[in-house]
C-alpha atoms as a PDB file:
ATOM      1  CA  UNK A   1      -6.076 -16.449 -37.043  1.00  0.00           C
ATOM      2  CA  UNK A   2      -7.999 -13.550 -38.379  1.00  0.00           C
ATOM      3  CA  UNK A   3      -9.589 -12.730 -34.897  1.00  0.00           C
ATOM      4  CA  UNK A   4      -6.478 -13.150 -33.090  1.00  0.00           C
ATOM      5  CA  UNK A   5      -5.002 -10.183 -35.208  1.00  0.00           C
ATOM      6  CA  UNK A   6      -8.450  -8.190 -34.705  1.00  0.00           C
ATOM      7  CA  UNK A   7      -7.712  -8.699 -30.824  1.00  0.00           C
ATOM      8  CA  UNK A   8      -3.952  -7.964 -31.043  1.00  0.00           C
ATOM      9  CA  UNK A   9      -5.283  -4.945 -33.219  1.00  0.00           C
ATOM     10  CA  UNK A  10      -7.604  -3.606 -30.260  1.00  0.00           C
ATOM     11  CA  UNK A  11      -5.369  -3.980 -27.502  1.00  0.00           C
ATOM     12  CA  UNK A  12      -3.049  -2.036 -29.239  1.00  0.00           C
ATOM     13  CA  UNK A  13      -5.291   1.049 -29.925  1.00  0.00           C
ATOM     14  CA  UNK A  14      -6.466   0.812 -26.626  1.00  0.00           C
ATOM     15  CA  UNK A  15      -2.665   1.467 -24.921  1.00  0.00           C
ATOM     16  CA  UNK A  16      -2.528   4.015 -27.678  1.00  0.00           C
ATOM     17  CA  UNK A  17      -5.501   5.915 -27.046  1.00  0.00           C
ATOM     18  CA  UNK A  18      -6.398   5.793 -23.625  1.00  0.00           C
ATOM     19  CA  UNK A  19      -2.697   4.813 -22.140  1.00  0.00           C
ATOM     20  CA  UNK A  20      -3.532   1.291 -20.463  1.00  0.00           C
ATOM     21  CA  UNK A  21      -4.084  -1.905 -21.808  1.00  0.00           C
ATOM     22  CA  UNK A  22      -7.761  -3.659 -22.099  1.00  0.00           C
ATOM     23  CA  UNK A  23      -6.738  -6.084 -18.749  1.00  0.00           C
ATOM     24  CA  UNK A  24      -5.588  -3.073 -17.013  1.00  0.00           C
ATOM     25  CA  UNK A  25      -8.952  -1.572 -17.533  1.00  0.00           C
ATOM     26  CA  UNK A  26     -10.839  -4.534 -15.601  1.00  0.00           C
ATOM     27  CA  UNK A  27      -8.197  -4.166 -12.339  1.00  0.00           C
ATOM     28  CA  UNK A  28      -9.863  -2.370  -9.887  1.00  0.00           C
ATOM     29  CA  UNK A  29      -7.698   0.246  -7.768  1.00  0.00           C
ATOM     30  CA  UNK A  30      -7.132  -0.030  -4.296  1.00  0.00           C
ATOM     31  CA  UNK A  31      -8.832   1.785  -1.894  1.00  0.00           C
ATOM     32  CA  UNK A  32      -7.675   3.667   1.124  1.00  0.00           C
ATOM     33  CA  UNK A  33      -9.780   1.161   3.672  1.00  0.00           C
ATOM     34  CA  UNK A  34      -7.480  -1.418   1.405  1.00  0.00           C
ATOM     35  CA  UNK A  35      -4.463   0.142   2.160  1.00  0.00           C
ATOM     36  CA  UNK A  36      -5.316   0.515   5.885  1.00  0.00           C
ATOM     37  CA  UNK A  37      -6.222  -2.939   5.811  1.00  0.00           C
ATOM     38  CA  UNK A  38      -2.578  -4.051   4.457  1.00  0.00           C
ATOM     39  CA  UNK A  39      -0.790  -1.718   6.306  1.00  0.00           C
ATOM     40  CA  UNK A  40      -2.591  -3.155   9.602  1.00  0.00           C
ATOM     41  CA  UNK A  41      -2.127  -6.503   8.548  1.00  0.00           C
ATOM     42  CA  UNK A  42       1.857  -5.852   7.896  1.00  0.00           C
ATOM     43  CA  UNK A  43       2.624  -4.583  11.021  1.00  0.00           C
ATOM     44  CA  UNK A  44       0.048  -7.223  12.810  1.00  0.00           C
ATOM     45  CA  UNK A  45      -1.938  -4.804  14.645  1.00  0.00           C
ATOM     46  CA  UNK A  46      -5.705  -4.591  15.001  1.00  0.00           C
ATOM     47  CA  UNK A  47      -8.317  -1.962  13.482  1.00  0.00           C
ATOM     48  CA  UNK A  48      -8.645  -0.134  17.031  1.00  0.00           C
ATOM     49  CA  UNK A  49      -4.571   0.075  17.706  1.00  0.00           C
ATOM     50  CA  UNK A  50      -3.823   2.627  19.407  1.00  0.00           C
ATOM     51  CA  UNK A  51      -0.566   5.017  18.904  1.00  0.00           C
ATOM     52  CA  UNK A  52       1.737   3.703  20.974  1.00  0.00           C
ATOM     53  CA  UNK A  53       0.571  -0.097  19.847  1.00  0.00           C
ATOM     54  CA  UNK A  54       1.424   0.789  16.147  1.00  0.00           C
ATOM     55  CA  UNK A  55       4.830   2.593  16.749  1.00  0.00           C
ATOM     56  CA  UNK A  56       5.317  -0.854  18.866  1.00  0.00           C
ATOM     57  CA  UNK A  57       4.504  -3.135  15.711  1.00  0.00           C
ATOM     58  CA  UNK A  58       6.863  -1.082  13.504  1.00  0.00           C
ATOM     59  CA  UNK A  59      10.244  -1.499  15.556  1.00  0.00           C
ATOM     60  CA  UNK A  60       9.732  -4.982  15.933  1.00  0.00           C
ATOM     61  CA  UNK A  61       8.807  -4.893  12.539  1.00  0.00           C
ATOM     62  CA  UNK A  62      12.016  -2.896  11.783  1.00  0.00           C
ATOM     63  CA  UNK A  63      14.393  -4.859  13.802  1.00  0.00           C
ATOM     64  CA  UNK A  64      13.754  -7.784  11.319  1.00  0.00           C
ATOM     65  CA  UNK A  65      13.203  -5.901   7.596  1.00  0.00           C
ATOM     66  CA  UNK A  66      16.010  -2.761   7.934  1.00  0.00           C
ATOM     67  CA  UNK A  67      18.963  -3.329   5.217  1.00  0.00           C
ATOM     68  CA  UNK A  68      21.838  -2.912   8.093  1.00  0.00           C
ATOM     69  CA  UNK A  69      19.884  -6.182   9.735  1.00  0.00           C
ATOM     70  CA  UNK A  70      20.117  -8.552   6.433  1.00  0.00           C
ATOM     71  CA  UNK A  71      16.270  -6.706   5.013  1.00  0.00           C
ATOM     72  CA  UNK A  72      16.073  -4.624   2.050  1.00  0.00           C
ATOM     73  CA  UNK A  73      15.238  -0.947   1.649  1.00  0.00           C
ATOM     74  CA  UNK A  74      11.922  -1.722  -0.337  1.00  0.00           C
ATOM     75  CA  UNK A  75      10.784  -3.759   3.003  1.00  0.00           C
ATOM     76  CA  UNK A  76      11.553  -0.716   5.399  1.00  0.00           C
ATOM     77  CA  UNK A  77      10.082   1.671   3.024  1.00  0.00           C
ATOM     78  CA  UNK A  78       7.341  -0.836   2.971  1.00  0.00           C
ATOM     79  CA  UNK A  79       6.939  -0.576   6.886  1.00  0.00           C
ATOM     80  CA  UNK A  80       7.471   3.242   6.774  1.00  0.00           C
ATOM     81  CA  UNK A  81       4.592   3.563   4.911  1.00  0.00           C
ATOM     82  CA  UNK A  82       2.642   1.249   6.560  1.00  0.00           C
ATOM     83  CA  UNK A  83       3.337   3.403  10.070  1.00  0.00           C
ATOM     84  CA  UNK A  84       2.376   6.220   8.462  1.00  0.00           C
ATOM     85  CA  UNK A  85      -0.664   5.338   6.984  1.00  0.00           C
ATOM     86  CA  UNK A  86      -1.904   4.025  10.403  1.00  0.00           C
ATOM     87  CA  UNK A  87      -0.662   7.038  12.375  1.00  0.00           C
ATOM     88  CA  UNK A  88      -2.816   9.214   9.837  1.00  0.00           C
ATOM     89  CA  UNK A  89      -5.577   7.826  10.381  1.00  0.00           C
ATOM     90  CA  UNK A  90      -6.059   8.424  14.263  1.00  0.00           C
ATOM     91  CA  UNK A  91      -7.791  11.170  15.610  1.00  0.00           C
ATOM     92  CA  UNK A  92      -5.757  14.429  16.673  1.00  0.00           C
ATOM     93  CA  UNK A  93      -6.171  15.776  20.072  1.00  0.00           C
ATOM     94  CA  UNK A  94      -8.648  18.940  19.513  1.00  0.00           C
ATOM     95  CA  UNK A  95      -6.140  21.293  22.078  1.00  0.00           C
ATOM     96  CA  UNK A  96      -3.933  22.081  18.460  1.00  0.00           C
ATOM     97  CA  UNK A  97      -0.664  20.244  20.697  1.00  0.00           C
ATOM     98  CA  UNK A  98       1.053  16.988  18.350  1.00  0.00           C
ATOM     99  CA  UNK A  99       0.283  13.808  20.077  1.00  0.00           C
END
């Protein structure tokens, strides 16, 4: 019992001094290559998808998670984001012109 109340004790200072609990400590954060990697894997695309292959993915995406179809608004945010995020990461055209 004693070294439950030492644990309970240590967790505690640890949210109070540093702001996050001991378990939230061990977590590791996601990376951006992890985010690309969900985002691609949302939208079903490939690593090499191209543009027009990505803004494909998200309508038919859309046309089953958007909240006037039956989806929710944390779903199209969701796939929003995940659009995004892929579009991002291509390479601009050099000539300064928006693809």
């Amino acid at each position: 019992m004693k070294y439950l109340l030492i644990i309970v004790v240590a967790c505690v200072f640890c949210r109070w001094a540093i702001g996050k609990w001991p378990w939230e400590l061990l977590r590791s954060t996601p990376t951006r290559s992890q985010a690309r990697f969900r985002a691609r894997k949302l939208l079903g695309v490939e690593a090499g998808a191209g543009r027009e292959e990505i803004i494909a993915a998200h309508r038919r995406l859309t046309t089953l998670v958007h909240p006037d179809k039956g989806g929710t608004n944390a779903a199209m945010q969701e796939a929003n984001a995940a659009r995004d995020l892929l579009l991002d990461e291509l390479p601009h055209p050099q000539d300064g012109t928006l693809p």
